[in-house]
Each structure stands twice: as C-alpha cells, then as structure tokens.
C-alpha atoms as a PDB file:
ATOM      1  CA  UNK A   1      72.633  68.059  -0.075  1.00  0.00           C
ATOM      2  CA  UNK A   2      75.743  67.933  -2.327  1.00  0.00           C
ATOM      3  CA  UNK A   3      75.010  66.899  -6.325  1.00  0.00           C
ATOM      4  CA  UNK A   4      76.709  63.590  -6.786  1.00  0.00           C
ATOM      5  CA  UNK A   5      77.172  62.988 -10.750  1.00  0.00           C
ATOM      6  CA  UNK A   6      77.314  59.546 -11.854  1.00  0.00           C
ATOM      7  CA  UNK A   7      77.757  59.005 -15.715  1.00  0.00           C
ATOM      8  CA  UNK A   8      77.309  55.265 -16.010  1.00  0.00           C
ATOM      9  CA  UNK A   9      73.871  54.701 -16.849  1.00  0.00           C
ATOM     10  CA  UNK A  10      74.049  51.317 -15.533  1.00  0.00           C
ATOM     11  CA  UNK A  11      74.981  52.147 -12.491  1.00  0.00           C
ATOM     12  CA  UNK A  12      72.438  54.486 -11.871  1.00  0.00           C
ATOM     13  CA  UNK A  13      70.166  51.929 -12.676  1.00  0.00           C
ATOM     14  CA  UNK A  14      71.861  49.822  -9.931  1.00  0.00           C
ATOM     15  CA  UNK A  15      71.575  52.052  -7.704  1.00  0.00           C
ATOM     16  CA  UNK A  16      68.186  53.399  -8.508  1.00  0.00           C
ATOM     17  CA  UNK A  17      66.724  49.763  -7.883  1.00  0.00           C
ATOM     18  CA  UNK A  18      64.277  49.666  -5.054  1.00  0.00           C
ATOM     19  CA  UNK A  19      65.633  46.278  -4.783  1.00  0.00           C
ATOM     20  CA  UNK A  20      69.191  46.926  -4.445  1.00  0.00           C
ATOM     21  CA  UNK A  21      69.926  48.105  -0.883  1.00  0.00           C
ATOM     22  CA  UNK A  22      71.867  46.912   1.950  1.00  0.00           C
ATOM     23  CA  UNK A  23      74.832  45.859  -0.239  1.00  0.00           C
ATOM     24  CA  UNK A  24      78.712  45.698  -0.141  1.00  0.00           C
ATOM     25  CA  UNK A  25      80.318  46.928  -2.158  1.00  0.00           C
ATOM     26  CA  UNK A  26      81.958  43.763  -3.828  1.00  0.00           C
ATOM     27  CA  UNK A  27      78.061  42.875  -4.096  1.00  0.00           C
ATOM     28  CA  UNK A  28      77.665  46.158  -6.014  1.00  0.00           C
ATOM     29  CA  UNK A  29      80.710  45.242  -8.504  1.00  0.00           C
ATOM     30  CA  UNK A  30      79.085  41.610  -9.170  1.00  0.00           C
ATOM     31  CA  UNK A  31      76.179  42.981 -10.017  1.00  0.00           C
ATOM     32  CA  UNK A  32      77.345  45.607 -11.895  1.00  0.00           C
ATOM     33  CA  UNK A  33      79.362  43.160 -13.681  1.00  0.00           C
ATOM     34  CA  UNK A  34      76.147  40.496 -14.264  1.00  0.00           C
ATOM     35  CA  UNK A  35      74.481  43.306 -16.152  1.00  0.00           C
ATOM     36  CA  UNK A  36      77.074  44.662 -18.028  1.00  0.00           C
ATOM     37  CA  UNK A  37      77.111  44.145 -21.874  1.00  0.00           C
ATOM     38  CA  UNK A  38      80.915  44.061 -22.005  1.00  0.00           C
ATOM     39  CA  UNK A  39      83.501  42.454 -19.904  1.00  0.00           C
ATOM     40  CA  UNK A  40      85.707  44.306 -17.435  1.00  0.00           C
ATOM     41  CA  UNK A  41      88.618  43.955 -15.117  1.00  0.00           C
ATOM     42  CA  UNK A  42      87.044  43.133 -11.462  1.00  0.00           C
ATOM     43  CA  UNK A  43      89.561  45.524  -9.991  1.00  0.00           C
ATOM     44  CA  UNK A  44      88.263  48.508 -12.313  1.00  0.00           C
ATOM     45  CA  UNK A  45      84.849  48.146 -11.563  1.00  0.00           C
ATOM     46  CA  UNK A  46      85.738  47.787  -7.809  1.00  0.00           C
ATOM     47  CA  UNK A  47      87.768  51.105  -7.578  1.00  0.00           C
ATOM     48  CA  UNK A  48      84.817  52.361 -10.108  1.00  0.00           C
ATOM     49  CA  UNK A  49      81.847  51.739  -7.672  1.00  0.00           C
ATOM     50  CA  UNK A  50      83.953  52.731  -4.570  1.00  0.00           C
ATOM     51  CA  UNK A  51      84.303  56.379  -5.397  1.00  0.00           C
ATOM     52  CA  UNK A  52      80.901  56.498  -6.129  1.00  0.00           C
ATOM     53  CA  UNK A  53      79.781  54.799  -2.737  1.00  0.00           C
ATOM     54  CA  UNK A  54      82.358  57.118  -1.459  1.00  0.00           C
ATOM     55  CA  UNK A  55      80.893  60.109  -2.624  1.00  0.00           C
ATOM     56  CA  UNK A  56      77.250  59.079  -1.928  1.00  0.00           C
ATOM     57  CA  UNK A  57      78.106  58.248   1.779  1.00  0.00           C
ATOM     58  CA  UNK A  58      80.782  60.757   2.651  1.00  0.00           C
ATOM     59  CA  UNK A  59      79.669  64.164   0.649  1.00  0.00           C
ATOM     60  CA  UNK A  60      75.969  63.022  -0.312  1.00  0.00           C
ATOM     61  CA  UNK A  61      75.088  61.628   3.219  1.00  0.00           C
ATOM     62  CA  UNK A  62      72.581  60.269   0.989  1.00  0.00           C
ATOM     63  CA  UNK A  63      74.046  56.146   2.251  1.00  0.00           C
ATOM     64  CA  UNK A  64      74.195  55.069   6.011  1.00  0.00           C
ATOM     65  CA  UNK A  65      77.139  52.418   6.602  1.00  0.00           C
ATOM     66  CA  UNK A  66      77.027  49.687   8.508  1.00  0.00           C
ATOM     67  CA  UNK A  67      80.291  48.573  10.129  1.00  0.00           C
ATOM     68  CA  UNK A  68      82.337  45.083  10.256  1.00  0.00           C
ATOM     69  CA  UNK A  69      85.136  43.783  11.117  1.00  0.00           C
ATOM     70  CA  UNK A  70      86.741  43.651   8.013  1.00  0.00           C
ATOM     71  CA  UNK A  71      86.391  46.889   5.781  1.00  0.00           C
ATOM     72  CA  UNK A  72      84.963  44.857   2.490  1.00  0.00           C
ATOM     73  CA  UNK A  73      82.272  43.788   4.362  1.00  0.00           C
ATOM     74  CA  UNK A  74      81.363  46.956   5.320  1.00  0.00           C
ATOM     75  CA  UNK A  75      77.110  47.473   4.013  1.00  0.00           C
ATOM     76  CA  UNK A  76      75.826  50.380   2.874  1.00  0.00           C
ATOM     77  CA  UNK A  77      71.947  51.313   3.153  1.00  0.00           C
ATOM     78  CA  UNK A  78      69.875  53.588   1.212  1.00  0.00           C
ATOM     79  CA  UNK A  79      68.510  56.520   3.918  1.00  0.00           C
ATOM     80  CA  UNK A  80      65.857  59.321   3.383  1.00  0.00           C
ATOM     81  CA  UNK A  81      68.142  61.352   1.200  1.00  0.00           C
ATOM     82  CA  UNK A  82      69.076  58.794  -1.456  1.00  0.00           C
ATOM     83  CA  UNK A  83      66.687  60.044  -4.726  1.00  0.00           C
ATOM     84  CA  UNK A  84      64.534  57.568  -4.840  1.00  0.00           C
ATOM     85  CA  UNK A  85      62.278  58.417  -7.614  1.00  0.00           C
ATOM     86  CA  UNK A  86      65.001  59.587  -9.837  1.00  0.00           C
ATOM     87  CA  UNK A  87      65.058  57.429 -13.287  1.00  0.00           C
ATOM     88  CA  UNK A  88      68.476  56.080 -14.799  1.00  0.00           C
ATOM     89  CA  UNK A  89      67.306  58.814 -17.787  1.00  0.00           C
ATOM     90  CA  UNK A  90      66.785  61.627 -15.672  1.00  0.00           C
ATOM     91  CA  UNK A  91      70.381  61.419 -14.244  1.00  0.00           C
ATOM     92  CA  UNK A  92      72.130  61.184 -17.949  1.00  0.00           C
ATOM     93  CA  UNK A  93      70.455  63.705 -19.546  1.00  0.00           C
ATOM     94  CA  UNK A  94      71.173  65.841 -17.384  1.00  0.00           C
ATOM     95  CA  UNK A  95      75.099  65.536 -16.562  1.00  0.00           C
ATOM     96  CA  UNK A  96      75.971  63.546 -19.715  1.00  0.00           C
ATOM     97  CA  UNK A  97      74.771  66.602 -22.111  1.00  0.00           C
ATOM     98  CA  UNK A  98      78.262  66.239 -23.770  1.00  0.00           C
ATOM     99  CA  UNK A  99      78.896  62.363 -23.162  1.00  0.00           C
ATOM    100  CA  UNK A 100      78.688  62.121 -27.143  1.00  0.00           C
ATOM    101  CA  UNK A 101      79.584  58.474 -28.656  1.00  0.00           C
ATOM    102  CA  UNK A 102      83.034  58.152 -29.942  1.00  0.00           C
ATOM    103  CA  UNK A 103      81.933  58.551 -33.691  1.00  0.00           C
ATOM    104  CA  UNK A 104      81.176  61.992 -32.783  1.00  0.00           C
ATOM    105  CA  UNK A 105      84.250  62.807 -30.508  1.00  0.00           C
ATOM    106  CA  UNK A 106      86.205  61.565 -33.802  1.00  0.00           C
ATOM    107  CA  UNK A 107      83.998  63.834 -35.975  1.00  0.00           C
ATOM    108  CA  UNK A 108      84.509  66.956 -34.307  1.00  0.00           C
ATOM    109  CA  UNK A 109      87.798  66.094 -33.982  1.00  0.00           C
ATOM    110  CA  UNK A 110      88.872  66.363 -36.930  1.00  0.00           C
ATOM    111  CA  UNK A 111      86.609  69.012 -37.967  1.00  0.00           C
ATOM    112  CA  UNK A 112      88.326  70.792 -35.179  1.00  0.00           C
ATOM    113  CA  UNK A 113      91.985  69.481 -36.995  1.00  0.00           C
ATOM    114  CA  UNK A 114      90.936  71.130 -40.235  1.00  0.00           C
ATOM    115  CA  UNK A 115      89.666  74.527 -39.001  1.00  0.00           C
ATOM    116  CA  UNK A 116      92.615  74.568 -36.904  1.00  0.00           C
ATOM    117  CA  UNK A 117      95.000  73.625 -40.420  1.00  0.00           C
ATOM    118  CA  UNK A 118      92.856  76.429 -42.439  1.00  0.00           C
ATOM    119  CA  UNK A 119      93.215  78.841 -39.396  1.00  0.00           C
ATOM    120  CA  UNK A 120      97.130  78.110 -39.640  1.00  0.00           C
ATOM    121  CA  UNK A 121      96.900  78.779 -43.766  1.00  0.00           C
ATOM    122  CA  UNK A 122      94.962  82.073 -43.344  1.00  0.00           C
ATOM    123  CA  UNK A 123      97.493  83.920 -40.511  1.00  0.00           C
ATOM    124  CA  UNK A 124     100.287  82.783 -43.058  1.00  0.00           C
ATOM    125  CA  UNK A 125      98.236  84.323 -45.621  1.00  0.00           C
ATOM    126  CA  UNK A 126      98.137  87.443 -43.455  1.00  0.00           C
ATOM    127  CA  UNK A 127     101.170  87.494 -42.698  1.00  0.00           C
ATOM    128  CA  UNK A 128     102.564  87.144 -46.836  1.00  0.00           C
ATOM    129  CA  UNK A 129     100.042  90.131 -47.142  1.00  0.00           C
ATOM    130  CA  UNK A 130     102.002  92.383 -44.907  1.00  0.00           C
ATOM    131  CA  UNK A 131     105.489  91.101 -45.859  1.00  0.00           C
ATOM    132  CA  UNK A 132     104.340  92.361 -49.562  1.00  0.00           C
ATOM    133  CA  UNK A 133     103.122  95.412 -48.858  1.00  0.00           C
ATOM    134  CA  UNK A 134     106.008  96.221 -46.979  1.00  0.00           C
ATOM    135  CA  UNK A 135     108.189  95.309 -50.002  1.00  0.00           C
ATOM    136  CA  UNK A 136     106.320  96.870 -52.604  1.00  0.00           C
ATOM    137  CA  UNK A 137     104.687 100.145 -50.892  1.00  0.00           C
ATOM    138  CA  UNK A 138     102.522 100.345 -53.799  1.00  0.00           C
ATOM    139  CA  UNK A 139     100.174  97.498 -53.763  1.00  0.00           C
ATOM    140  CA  UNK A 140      98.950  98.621 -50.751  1.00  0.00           C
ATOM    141  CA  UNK A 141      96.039  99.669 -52.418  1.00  0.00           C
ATOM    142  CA  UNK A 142      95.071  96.990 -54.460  1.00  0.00           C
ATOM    143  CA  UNK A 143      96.100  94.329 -51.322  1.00  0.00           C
ATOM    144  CA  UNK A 144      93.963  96.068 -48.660  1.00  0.00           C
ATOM    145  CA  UNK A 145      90.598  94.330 -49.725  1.00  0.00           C
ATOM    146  CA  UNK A 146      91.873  91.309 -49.452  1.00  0.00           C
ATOM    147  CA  UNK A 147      94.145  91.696 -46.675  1.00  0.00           C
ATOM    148  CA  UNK A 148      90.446  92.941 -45.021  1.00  0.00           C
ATOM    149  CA  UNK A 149      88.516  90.184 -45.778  1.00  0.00           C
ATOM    150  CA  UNK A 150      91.474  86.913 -44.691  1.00  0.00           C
ATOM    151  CA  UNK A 151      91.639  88.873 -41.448  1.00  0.00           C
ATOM    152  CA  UNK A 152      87.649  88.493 -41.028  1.00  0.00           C
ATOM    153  CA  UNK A 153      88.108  85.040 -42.251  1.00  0.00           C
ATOM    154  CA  UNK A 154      91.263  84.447 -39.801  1.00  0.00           C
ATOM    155  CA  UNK A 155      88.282  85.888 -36.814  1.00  0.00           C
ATOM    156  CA  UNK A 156      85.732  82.959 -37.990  1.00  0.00           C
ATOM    157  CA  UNK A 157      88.147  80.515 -38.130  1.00  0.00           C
ATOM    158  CA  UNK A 158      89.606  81.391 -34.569  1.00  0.00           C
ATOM    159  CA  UNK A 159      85.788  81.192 -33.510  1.00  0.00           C
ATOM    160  CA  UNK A 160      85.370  77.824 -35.030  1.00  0.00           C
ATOM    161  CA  UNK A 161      88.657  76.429 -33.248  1.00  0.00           C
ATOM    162  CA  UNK A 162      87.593  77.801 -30.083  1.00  0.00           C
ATOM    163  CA  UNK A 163      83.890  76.447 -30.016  1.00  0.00           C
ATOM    164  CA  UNK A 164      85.242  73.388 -31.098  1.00  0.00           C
ATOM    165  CA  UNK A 165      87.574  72.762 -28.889  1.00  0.00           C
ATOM    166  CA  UNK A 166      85.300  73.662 -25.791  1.00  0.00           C
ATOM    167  CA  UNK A 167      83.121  70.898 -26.898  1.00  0.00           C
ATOM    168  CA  UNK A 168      85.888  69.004 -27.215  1.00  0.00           C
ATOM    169  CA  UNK A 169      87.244  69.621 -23.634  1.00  0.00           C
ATOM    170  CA  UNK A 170      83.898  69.210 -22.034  1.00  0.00           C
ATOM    171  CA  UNK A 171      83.392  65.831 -23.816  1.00  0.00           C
ATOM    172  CA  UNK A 172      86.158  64.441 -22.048  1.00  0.00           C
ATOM    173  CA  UNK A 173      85.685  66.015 -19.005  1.00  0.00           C
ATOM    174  CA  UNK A 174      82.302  63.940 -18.961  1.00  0.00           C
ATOM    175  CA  UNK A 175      84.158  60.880 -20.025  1.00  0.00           C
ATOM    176  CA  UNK A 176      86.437  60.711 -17.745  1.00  0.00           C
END
C-alpha cells in the first residue's frame, strides 16, 4: 500500500472519524471548514481536500468511489485498507517531525542569517590573511596561527550554515 502523508491534523481527524464515511467531497470541505479555528477561502479548502481524496483513492486504494452523474457528487467510502485505528497524533508525529511553528522557522532563520554573515566575515578574514602574507613575506610566521585557527573557524561556520539550512529546507518542504 502506498504511504499517503497528510499534514493537517484536522484533517486527519476528519478522516480518522469512524463517523465520517460515505462523503463528497464538498461534504468533506464543510466539515472541514465547521471545525476549523480560522476562516478560509471555500475554494482552498476544496482543491486542499481533493488532492488528498485523490491520493487516498487513486495511489492509496485505501477509498472506493461511488459514481454520479455529476462529478461533485461523486462519494467516496472508507474500504479495508483505510487505517482505521490510526490516531490524528500518530500521523503528525510522524511526518510533521519538522512542521515547527513559525516562531521557530523565524528563529532559525535568522540564526541561520547570522552564521551565514559571520561565515562571510571569516573567508574575508582569510582571504586579508593571504593577501598580507603575500605582501609582506615575512609575517608569515607570526600570521600562520591565526590564519590556522579562522580557517577551522571558517569549517564550523560552513557546518552551522549547512545544518541550518537543511532544517530550514525540510521545514518548508513539510509546510508546503
């Protein structure tokens, strides 16, 4: 059976409603937009809850369709594949593991803004380091501890930027 990830936890509830089966899926928008907290466009939600019936009938096989004459009245029905003891929890945890809360995106953001600015300062460092040595031969010497230990510094920083901006990219992959 192919993994269908839904992120919307209230959806998933929805869905994971003994209850709830044998529905449109203009029934599935009004109830999804009954329960919701916030208001949203009708049209959003509709196009939102269609890919995910999509997915669940066409690549799932996990929803049986019942035809009509006119495509929006179309039902769909829960069969012997849908998960029915899976929890709205269970389903979030597991595929929302970076689905962090915008004060956190905006966090590491700039965290990742700042390590990239001191990354930027320390290569420029670098780079002065070189440019001096190769006008005055002579400090070589005396710049080659320090030219050492920005380059280390440069490598943290680098390490930083990257692992921040993976966590970065996979937040909005789950968010999108």
């Amino acid at each position: 059976m192919t993994q269908i990830i839904i992120r919307d936890p209230l959806l998933i509830q929805i869905l994971s409603d003994e209850k709830f089966d044998d529905f449109t899926i203009t029934e599935l928008r009004d109830r999804y937009l009954t329960d919701a907290d916030k208001t949203y466009p009708k049209k959003m939600i509709r196009d939102k809850v269609y890919r995910i019936v999509y997915k669940l009938y066409n690549e799932a096989k996990c929803l049986d369709k019942i035809e009509a004459n006119n495509l929006r009245e179309a039902r769909y029905v829960k069969n012997s594949l849908f998960p029915r003891d899976i929890t709205p929890n269970q389903l979030t945890e597991i595929h929302s593991q970076y689905a962090l809360n915008n004060h956190a995106f905006n966090s590491l953001k700039q965290k990742y803004q700042q390590h990239q600015i001191d990354l930027d300062a320390s290569l420029a460092e670098l780079e002065e380091y070189s440019s001096l040595v190769a006008e005055y031969p002579e400090l070589k010497n005396d710049l080659q501890n320090v030219y050492v230990h920005t380059r280390e510094n440069s490598s943290k920083l680098l390490g930083k930027v990257n692992a921040l901006k993976n966590v970065l990219d996979k937040f909005k992959e789950a968010n999108r």
